[in-house]
Protein backbone atom coordinates (compact mmCIF):
# COMPACT_ATOMS: atom_id res chain seq x y z
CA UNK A 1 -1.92 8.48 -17.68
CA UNK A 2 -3.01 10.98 -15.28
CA UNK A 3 -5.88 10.84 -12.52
CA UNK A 4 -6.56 13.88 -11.06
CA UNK A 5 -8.35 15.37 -8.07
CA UNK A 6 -11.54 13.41 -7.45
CA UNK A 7 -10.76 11.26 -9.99
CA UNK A 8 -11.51 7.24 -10.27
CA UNK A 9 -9.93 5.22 -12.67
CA UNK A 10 -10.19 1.05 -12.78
CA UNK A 11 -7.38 -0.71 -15.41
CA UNK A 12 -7.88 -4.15 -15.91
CA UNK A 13 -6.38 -5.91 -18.58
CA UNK A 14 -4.41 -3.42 -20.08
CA UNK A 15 -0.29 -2.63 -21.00
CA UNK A 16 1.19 0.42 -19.76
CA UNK A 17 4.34 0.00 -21.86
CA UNK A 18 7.43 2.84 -22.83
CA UNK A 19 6.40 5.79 -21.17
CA UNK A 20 8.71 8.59 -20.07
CA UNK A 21 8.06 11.90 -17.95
CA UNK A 22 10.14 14.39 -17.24
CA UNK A 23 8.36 14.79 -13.23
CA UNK A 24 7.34 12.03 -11.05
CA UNK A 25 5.00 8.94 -12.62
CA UNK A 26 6.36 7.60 -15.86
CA UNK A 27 3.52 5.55 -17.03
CA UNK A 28 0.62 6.77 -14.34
CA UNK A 29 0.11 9.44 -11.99
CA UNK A 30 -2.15 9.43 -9.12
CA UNK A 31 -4.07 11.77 -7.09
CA UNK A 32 -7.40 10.18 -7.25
CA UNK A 33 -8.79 6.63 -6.72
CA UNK A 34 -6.59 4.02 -8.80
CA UNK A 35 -7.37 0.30 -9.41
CA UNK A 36 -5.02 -1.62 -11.60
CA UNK A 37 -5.95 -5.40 -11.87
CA UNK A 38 -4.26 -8.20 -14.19
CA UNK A 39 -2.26 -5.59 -16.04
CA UNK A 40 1.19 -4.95 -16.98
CA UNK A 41 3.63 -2.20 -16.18
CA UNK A 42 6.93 -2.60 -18.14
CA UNK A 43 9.66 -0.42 -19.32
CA UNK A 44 8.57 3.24 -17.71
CA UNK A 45 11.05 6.11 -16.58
CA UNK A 46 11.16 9.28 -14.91
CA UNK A 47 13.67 11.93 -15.54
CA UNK A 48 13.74 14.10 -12.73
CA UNK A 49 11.08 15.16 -10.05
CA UNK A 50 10.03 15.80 -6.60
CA UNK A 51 11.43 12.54 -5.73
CA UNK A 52 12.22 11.35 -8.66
CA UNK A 53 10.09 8.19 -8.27
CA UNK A 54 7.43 6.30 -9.32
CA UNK A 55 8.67 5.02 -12.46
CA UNK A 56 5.45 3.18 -12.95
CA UNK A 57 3.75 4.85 -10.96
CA UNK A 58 3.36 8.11 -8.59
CA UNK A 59 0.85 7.99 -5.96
CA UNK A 60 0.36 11.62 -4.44
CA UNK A 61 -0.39 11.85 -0.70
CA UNK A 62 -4.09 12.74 -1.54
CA UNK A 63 -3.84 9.18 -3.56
CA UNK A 64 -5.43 6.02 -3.25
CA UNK A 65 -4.23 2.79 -4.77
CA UNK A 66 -4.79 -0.71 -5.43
CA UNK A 67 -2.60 -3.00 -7.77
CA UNK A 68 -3.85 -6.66 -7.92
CA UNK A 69 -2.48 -9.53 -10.00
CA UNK A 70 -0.35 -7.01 -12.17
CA UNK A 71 3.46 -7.40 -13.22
CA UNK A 72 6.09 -4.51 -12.97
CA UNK A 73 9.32 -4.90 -15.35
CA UNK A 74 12.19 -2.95 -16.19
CA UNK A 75 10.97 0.58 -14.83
CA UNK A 76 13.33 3.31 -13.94
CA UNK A 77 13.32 6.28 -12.12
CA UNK A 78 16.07 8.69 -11.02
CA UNK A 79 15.03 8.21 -7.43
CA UNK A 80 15.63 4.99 -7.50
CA UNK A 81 11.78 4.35 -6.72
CA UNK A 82 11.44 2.11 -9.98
CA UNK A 83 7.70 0.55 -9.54
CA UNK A 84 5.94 2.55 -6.82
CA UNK A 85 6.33 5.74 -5.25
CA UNK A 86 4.06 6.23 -2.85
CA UNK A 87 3.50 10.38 -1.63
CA UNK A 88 1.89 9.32 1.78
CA UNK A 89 -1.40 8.12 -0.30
CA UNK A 90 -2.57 4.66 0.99
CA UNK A 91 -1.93 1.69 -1.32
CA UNK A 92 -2.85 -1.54 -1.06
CA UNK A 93 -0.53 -4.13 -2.72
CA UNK A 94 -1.04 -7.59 -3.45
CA UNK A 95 1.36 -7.61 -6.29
CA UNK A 96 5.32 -8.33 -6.63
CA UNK A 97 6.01 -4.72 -7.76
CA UNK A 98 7.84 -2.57 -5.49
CA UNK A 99 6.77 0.02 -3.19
CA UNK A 100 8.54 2.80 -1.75
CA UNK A 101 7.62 5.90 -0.15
């Protein structure tokens, strides 16, 4: 999934499951305004990348992000970054998934 630019995207209730990407963000990319609420982010990898991070997730510096009641499982990215890279964006996290960046 990508959200671009001045984009604004709100995921509730839904699986982001067995994704791969060769750059950063193996199930979502970020550069707009993200919401995920009582979802599920399992089993997503990046390759290679900037970082190599964000193996749920990539949240660019022009990002903004907001993960509530949402569950982060066996991602992967080269970086080591495996749930949350964060680019200098803002995120706000009230979740157990990892954020680094």
């Amino acid at each position: 999934i990508a959200n671009a630019g001045f984009g604004e995207l709100a995921l509730s209730g839904v699986t982001v499951d067995g994704n791969r990407a060769e750059a950063d963000g193996g199930g979502i990319w970020n550069d707009g305004v993200l919401s995920v609420r009582d979802s599920a982010l399992r089993d997503n990898q990046t390759e290679k990348g900037l970082f190599g991070g964000g193996g749920a997730i990539w949240n660019a510096a022009t990002g903004t992000l907001r993960l509530s009641a949402t569950l982060c499982q066996a991602n992967a990215a080269r970086g080591g970054r495996a749930d949350v890279f964060n680019n200098g964006g803002t995120v706000t996290n009230e979740t157990p998934c990892a954020v680094a960046g």
